[in-house]
N, C-alpha and C. Protein backbone atom coordinates (compact mmCIF):
# COMPACT_ATOMS: atom_id res chain seq x y z
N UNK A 1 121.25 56.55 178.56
CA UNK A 1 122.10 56.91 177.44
C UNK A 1 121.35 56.78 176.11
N UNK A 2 120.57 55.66 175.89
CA UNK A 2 119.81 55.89 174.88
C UNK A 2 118.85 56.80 174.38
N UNK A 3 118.02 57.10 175.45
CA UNK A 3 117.37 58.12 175.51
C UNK A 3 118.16 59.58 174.31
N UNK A 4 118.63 59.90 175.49
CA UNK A 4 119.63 61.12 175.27
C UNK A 4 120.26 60.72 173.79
N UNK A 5 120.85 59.85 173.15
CA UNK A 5 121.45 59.55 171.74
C UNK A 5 120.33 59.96 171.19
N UNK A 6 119.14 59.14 171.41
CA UNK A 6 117.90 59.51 170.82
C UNK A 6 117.39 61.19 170.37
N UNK A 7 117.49 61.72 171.24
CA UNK A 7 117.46 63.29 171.61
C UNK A 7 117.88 63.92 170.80
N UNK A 8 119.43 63.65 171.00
CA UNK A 8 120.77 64.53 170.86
C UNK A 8 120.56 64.19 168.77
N UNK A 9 120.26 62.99 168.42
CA UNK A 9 120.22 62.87 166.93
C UNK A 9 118.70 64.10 166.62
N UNK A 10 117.78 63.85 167.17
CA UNK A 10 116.83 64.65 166.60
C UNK A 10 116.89 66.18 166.52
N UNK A 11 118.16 66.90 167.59
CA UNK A 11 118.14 67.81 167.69
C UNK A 11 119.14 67.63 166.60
N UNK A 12 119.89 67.63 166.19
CA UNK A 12 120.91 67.61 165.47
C UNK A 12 120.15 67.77 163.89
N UNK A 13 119.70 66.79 163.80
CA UNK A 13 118.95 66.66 162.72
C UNK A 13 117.76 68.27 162.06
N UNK A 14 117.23 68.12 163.32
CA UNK A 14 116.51 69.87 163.14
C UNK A 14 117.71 71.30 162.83
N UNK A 15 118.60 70.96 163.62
CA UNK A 15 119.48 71.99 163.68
C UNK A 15 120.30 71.86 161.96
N UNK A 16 120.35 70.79 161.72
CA UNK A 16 120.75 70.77 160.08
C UNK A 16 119.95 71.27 159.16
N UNK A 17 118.68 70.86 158.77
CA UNK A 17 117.76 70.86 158.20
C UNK A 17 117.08 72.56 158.47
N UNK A 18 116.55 72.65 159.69
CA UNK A 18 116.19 74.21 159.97
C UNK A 18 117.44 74.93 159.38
N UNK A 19 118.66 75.03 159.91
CA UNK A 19 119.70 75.63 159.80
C UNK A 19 119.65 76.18 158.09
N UNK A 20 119.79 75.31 157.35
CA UNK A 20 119.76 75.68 155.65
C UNK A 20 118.60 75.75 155.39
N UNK A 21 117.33 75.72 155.95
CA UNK A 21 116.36 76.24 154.91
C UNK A 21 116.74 77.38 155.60
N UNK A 22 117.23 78.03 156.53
CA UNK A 22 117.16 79.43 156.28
C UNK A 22 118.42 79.92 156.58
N UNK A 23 119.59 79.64 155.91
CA UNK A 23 120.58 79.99 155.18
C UNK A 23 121.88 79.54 156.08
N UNK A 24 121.15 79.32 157.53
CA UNK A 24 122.32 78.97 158.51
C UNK A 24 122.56 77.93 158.37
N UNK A 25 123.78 77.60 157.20
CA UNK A 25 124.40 76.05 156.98
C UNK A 25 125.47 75.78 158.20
N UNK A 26 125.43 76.46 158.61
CA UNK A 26 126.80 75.76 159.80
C UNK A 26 126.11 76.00 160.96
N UNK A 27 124.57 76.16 161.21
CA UNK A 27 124.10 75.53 162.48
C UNK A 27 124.34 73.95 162.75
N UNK A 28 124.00 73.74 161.47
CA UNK A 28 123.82 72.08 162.19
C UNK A 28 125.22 71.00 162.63
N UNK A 29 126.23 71.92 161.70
CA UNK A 29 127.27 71.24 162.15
C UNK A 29 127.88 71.96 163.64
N UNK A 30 127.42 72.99 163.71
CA UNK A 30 127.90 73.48 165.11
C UNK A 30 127.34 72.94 166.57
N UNK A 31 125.99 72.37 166.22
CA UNK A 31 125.34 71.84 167.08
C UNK A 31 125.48 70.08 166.60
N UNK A 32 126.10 69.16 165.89
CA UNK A 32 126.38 68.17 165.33
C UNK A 32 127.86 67.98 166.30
N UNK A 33 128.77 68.86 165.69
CA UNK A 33 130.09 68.38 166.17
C UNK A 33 130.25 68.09 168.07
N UNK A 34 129.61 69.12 168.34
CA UNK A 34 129.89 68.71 170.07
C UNK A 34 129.08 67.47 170.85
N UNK A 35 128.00 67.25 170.09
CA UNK A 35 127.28 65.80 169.95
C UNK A 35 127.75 64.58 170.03
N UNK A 36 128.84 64.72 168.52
CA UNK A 36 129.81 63.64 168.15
C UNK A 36 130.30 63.57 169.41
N UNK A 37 131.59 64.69 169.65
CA UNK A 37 132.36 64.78 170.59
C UNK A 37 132.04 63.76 171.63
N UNK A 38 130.71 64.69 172.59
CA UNK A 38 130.14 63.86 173.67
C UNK A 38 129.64 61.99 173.66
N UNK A 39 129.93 61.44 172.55
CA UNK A 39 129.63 60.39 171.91
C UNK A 39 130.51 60.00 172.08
N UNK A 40 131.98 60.15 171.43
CA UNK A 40 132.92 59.39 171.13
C UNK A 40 133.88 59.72 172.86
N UNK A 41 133.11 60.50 173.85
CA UNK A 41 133.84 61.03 175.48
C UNK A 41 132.91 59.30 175.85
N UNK A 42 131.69 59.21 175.94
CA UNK A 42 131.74 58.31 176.80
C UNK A 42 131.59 56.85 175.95
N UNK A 43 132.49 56.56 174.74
CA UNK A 43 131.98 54.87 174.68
C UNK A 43 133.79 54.65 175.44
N UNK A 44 133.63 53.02 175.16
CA UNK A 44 134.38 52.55 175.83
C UNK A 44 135.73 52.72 174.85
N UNK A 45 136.08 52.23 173.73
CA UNK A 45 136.87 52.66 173.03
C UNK A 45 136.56 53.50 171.91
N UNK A 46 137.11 54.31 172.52
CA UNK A 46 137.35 56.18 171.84
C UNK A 46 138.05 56.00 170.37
N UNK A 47 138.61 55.08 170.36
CA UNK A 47 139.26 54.98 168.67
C UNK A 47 138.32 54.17 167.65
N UNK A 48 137.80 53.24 168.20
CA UNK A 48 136.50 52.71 167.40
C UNK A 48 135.61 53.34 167.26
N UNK A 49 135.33 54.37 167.87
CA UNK A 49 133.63 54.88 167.77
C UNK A 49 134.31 56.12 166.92
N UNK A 50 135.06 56.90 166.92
CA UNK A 50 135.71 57.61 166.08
C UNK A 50 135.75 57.33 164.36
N UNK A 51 136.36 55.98 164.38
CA UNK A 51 136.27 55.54 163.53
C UNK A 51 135.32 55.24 162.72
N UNK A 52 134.62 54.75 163.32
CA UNK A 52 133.10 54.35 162.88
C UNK A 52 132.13 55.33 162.67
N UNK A 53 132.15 56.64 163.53
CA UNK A 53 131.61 57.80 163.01
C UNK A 53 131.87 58.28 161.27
N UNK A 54 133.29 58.12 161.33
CA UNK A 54 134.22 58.95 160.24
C UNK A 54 133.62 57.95 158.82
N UNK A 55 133.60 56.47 159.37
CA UNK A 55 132.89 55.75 158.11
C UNK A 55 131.88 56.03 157.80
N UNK A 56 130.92 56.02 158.68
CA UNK A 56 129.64 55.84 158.44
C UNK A 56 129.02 57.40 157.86
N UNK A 57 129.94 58.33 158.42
CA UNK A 57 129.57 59.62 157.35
C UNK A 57 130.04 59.64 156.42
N UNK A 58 131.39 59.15 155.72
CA UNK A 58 131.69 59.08 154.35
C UNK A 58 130.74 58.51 153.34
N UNK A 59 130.51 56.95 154.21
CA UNK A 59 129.79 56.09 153.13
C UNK A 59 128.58 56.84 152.62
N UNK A 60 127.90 57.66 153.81
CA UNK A 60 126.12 58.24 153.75
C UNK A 60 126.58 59.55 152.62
N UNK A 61 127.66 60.24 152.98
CA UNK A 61 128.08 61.55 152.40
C UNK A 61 128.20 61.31 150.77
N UNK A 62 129.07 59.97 150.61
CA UNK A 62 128.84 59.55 149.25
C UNK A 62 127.67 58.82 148.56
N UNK A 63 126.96 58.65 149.51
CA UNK A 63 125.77 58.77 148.57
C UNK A 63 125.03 59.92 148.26
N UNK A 64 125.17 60.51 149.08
CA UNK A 64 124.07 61.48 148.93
C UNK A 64 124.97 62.53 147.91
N UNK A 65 126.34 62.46 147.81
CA UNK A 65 126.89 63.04 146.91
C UNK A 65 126.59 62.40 145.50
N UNK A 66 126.40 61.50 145.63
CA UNK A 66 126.49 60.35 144.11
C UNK A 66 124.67 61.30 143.30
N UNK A 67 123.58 61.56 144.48
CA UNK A 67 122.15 62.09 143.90
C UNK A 67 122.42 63.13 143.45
N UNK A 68 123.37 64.27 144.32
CA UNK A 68 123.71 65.62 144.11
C UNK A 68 124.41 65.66 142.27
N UNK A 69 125.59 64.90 142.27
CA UNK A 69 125.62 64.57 141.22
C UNK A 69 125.07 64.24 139.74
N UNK A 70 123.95 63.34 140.30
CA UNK A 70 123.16 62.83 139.33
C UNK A 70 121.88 64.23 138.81
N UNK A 71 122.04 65.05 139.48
CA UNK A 71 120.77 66.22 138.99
C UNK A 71 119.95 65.56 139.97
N UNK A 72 119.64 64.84 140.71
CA UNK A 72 118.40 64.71 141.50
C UNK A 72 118.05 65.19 143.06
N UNK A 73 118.56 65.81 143.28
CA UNK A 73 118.97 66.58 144.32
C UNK A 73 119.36 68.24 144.37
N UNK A 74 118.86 69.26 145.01
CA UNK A 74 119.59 70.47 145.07
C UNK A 74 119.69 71.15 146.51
N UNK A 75 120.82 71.61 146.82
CA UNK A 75 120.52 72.46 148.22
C UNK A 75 121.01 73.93 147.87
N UNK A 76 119.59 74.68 147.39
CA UNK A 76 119.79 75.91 147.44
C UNK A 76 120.56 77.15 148.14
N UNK A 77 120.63 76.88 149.66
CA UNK A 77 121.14 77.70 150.73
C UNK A 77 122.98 77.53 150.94
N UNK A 78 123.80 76.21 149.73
CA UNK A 78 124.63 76.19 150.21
C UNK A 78 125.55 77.17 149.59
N UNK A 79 126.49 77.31 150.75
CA UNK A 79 127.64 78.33 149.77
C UNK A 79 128.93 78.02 149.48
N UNK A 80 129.07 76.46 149.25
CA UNK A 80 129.64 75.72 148.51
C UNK A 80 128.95 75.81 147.13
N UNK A 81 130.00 75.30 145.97
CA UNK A 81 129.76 75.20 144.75
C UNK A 81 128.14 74.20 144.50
N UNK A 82 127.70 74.47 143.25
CA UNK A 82 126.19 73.67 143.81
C UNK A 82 126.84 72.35 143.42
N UNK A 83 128.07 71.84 142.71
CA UNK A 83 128.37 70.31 142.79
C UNK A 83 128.44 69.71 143.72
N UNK A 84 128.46 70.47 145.01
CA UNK A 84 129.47 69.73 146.16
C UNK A 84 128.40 69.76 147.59
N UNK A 85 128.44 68.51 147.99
CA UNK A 85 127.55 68.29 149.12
C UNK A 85 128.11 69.66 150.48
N UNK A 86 126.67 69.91 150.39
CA UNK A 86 126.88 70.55 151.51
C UNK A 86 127.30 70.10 153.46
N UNK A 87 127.87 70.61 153.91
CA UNK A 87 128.72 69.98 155.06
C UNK A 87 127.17 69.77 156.24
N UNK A 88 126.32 70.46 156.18
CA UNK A 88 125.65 69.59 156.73
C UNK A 88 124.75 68.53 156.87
N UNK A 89 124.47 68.40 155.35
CA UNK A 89 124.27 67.07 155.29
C UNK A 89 125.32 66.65 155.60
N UNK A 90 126.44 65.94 155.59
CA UNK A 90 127.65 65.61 156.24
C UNK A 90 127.39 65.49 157.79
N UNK A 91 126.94 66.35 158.38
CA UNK A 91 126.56 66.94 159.73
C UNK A 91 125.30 65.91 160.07
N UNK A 92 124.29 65.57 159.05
CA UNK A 92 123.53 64.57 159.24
C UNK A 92 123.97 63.39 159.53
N UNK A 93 124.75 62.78 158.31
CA UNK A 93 124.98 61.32 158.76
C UNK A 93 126.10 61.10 159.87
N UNK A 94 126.78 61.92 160.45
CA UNK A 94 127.16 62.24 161.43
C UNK A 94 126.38 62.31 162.54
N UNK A 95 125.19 62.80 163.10
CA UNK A 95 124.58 62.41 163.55
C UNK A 95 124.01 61.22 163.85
N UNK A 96 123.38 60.69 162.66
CA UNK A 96 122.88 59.24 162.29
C UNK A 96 123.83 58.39 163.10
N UNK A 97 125.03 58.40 162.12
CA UNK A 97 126.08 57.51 162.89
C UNK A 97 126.23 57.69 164.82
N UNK A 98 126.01 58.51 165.12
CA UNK A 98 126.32 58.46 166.65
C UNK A 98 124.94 57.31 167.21
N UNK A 99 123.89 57.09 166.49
CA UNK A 99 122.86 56.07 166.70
C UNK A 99 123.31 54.44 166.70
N UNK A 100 124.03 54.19 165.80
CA UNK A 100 124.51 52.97 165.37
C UNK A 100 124.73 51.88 166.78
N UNK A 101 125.44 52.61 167.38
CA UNK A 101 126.07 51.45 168.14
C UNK A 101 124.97 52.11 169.53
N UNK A 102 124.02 52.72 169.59
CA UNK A 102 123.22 53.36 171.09
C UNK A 102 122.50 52.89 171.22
N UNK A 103 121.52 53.78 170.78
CA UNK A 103 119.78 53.99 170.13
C UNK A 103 119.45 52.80 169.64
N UNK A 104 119.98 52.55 168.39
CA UNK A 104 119.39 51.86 167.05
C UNK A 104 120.44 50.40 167.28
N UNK A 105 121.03 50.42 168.31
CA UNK A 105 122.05 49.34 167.84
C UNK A 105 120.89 47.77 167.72
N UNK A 106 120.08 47.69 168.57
CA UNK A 106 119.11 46.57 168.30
C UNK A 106 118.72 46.11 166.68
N UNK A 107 119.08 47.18 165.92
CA UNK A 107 119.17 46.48 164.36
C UNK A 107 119.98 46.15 164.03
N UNK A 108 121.30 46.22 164.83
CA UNK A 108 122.47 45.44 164.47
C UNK A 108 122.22 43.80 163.65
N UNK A 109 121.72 43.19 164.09
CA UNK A 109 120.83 41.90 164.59
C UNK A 109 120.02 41.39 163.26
N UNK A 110 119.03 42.40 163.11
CA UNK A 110 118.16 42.61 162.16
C UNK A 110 118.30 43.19 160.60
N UNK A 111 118.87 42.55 160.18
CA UNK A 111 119.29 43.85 158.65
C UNK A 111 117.84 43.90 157.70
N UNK A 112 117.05 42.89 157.92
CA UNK A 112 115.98 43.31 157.36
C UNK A 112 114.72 44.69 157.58
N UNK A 113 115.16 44.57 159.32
CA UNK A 113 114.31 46.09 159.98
C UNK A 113 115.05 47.15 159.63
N UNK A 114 116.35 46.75 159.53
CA UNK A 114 117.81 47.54 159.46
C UNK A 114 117.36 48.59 157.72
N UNK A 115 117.06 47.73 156.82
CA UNK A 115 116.55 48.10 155.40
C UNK A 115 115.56 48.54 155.24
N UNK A 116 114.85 47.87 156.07
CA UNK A 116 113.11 49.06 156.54
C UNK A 116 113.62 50.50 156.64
N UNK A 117 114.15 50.00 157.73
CA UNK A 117 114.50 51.44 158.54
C UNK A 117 114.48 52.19 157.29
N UNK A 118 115.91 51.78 156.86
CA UNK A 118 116.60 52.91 155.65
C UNK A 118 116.08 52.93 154.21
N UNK A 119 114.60 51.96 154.07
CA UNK A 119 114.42 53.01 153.01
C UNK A 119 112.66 53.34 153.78
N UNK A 120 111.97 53.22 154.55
CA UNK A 120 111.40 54.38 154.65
C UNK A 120 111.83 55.50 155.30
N UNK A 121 113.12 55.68 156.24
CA UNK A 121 113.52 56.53 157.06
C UNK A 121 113.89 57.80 155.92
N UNK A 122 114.91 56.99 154.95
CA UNK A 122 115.85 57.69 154.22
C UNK A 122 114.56 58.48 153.30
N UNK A 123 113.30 57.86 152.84
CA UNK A 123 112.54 59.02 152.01
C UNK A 123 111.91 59.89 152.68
N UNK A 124 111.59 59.54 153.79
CA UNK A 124 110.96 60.37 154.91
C UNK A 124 111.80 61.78 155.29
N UNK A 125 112.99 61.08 155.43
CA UNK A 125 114.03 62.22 155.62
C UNK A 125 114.19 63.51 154.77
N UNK A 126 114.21 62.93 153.77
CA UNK A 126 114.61 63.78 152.32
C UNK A 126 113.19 64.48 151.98
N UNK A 127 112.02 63.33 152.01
CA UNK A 127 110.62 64.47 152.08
C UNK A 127 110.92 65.99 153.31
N UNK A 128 111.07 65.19 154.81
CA UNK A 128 110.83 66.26 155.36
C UNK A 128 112.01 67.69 155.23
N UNK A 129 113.40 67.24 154.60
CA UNK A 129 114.42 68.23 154.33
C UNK A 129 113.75 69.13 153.50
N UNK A 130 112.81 68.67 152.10
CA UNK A 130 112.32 69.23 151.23
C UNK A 130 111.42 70.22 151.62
N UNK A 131 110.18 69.51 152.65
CA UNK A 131 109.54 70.37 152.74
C UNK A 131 109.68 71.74 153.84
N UNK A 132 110.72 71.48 154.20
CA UNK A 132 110.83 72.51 155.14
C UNK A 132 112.11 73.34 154.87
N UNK A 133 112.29 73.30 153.53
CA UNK A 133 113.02 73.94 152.57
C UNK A 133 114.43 74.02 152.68
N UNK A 134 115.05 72.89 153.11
CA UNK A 134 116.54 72.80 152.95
C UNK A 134 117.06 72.18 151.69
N UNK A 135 115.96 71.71 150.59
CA UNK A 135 116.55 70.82 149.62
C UNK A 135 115.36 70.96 148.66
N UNK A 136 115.78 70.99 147.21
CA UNK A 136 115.06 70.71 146.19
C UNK A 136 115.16 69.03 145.40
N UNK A 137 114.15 68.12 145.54
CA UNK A 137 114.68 67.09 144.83
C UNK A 137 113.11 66.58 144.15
N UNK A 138 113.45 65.76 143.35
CA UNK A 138 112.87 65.11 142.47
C UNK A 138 111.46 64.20 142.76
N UNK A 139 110.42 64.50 143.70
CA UNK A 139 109.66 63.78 144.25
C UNK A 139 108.55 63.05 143.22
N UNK A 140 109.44 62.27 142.35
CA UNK A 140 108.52 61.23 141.43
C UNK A 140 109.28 59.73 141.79
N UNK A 141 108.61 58.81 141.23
CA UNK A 141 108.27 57.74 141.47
C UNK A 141 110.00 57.20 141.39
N UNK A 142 110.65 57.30 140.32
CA UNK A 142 111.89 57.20 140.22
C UNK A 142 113.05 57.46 141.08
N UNK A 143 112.70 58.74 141.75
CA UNK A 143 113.42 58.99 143.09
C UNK A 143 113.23 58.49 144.33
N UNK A 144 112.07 58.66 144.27
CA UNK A 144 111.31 56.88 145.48
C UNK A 144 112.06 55.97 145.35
N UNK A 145 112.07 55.19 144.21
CA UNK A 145 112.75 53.89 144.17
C UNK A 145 113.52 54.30 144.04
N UNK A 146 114.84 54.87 144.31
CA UNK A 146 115.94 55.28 143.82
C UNK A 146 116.91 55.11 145.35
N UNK A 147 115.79 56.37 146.35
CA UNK A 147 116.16 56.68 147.81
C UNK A 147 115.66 55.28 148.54
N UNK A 148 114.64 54.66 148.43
CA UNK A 148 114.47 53.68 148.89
C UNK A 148 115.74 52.29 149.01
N UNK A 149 115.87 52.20 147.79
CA UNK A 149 116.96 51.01 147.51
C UNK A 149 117.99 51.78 147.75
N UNK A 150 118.68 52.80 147.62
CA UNK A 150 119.78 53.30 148.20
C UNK A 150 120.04 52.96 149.50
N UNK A 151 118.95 53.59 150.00
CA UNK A 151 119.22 54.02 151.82
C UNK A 151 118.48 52.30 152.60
N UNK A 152 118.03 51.76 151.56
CA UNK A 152 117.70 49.98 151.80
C UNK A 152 118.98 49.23 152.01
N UNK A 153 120.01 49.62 151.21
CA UNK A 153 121.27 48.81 151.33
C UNK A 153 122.38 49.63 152.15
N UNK A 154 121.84 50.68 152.00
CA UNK A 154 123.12 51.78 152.56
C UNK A 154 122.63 51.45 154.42
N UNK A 155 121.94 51.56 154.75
CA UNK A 155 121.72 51.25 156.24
C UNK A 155 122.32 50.18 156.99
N UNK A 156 121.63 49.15 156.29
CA UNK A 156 122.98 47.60 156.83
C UNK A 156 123.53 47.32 156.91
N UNK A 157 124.21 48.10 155.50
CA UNK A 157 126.31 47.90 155.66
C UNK A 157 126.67 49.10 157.17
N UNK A 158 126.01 49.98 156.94
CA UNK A 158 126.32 51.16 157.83
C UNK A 158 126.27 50.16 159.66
N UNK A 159 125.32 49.76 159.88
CA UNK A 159 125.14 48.10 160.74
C UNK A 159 126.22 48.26 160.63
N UNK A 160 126.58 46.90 159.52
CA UNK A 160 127.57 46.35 159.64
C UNK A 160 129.05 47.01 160.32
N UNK A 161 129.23 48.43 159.53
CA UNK A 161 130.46 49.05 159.76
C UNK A 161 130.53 48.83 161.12
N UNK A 162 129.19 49.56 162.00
CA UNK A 162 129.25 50.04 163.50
C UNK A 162 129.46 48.90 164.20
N UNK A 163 129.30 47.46 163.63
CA UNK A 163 129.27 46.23 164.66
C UNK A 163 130.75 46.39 164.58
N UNK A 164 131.76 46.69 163.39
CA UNK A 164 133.12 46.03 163.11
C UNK A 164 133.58 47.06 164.17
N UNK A 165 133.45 48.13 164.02
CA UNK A 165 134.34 49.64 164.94
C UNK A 165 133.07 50.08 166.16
N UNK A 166 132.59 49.08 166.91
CA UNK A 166 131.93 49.64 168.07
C UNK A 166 132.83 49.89 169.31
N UNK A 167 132.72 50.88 169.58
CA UNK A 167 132.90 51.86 170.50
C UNK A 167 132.69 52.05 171.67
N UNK A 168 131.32 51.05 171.80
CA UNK A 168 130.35 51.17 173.08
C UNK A 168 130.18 49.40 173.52
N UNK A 169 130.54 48.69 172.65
CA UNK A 169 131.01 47.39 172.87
C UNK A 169 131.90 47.05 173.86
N UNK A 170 131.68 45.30 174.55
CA UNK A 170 132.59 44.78 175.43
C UNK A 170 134.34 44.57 174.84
């Protein structure tokens, strides 16, 4: 099962990212949503892992809405208003979240690897969205530290959420 979470996020993740750099914004959620689905079919309670999906994409969605906001961020391909996060990023941390309690749950434990994770993951991420042209953003020093400490604190609580609403738990 881990494996496959493992998988199923990376494809997801390509399918977002490919999808809007070349204009297909609702690949990734089309290939995202049946993912979830299959996620929240086999944990043990179906209302926690639900739940915990639905958090853990709000919390990620509002951040990444809070950059969009701020001018430091752009997603050219969306055909939403340019204020408004596009749904697959949405479709990302949706993904992400199906990791929490699988894959990645071993950082449950750890919030310091947990903050690793999320701030080199989270610039890594946003580099590779950029360069493979799903996103225009700000690649100076300021946005470094910006995505770093964001996605540094935003990861652990995200932990945290998945320990409170696990799904795949006894």
């Amino acid at each position: 099962m881990r494996l496959f979470n493992f998988v199923a996020y990376q494809i997801g993740w390509f399918a977002c990212v490919l999808g809007a750099a070349h204009g297909l914004w609702w690949l990734g959620p089309a290939v995202v949503l049946p993912l979830a689905a299959v996620h929240v079919w086999f944990a043990r309670h179906r209302q926690s892992a639900l739940l915990m999906l639905l958090a853990v994409t709000l919390t990620g969605s509002a951040f990444d809405q809070a950059l969009l906001s701020a001018g430091w961020v752009q997603y050219p391909s969306s055909p939403w208003p340019a204020s408004v996060l596009p749904v697959w990023m949405a479709a990302l941390w949706l993904s992400f979240a199906t990791t929490l309690n699988v894959s990645t749950r071993w950082l449950r434990n750890h919030p310091v690897y947990a903050a690793a994770l999320g701030a080199i993951g989270g610039l890594l991420a946003y580099a590779g969205g950029a360069r493979l042209g799903a996103m225009t953003w700000l690649p100076d020093r300021p946005m470094a530290v910006v995505l770093c400490l964001g996605f540094g604190l935003l990861v652990p609580l995200q932990f945290k959420i998945a320990a409170r609403f696990d799904g795949f738990g006894e």
